[in-house]
Protein backbone atom coordinates (compact mmCIF):
# COMPACT_ATOMS: atom_id res chain seq x y z
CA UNK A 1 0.00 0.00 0.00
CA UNK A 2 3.52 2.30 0.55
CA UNK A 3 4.07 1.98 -3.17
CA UNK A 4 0.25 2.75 -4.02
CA UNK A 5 0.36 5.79 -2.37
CA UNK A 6 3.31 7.20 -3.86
CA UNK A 7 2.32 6.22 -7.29
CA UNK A 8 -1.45 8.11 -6.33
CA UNK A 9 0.76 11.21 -4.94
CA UNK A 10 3.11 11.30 -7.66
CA UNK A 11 0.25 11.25 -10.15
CA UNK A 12 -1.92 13.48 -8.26
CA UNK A 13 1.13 16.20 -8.76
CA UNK A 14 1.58 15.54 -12.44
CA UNK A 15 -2.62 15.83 -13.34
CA UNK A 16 -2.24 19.34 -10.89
CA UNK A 17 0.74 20.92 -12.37
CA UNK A 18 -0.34 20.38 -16.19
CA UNK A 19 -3.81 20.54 -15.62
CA UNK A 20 -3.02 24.65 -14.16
CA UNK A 21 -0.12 24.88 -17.14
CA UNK A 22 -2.14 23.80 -20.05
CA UNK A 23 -5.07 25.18 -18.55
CA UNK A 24 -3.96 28.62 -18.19
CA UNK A 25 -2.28 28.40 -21.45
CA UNK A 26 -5.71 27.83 -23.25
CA UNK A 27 -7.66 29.93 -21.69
CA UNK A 28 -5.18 32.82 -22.05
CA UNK A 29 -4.83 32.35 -25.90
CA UNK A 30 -8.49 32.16 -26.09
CA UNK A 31 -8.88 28.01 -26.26
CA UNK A 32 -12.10 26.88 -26.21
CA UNK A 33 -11.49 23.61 -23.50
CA UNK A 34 -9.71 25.42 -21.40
CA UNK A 35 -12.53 23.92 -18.04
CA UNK A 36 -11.36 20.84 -19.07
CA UNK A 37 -7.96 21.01 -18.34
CA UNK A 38 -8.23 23.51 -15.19
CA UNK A 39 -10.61 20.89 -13.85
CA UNK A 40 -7.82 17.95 -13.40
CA UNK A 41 -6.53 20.28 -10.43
CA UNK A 42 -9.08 19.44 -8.19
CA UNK A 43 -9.00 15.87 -9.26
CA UNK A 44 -5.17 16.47 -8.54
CA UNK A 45 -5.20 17.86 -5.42
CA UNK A 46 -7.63 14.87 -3.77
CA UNK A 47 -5.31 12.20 -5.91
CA UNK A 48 -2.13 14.19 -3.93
CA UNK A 49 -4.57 14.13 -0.46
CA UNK A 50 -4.80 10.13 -1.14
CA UNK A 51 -1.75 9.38 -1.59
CA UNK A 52 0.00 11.36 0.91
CA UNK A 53 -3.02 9.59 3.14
CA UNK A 54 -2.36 6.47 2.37
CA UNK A 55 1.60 6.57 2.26
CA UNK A 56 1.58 7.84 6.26
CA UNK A 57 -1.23 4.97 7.45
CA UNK A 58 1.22 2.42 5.80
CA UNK A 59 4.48 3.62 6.49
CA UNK A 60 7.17 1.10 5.65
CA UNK A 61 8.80 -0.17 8.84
């Protein structure tokens, strides 16, 4: 469960960090699905809250 919850952090930072690059991006230069990609930074943000969860209730030891 360790490695499952640094996978689910790890991707949890990746879907936050493009999702608010691309995003931004878009909507600045007038793209048309530019909700689409600012809405993987909530989805982000609870992956990150998961994984960070679930790495600290099953710490390696």
């Amino acid at each position: 469960m360790h490695t499952l919850g640094v996978i689910t952090t790890l991707l949890g930072l990746i879907l936050s960090i493009v999702g608010l690059i691309v995003g931004f991006w878009k909507m600045l230069n007038g793209g048309e699905h530019a909700e689409v990609w600012l809405a993987l930074v909530p989805l982000g943000f609870v992956g990150l809250l998961l994984g960070v969860t679930l790495t600290q209730i099953f710490r390696k030891q």
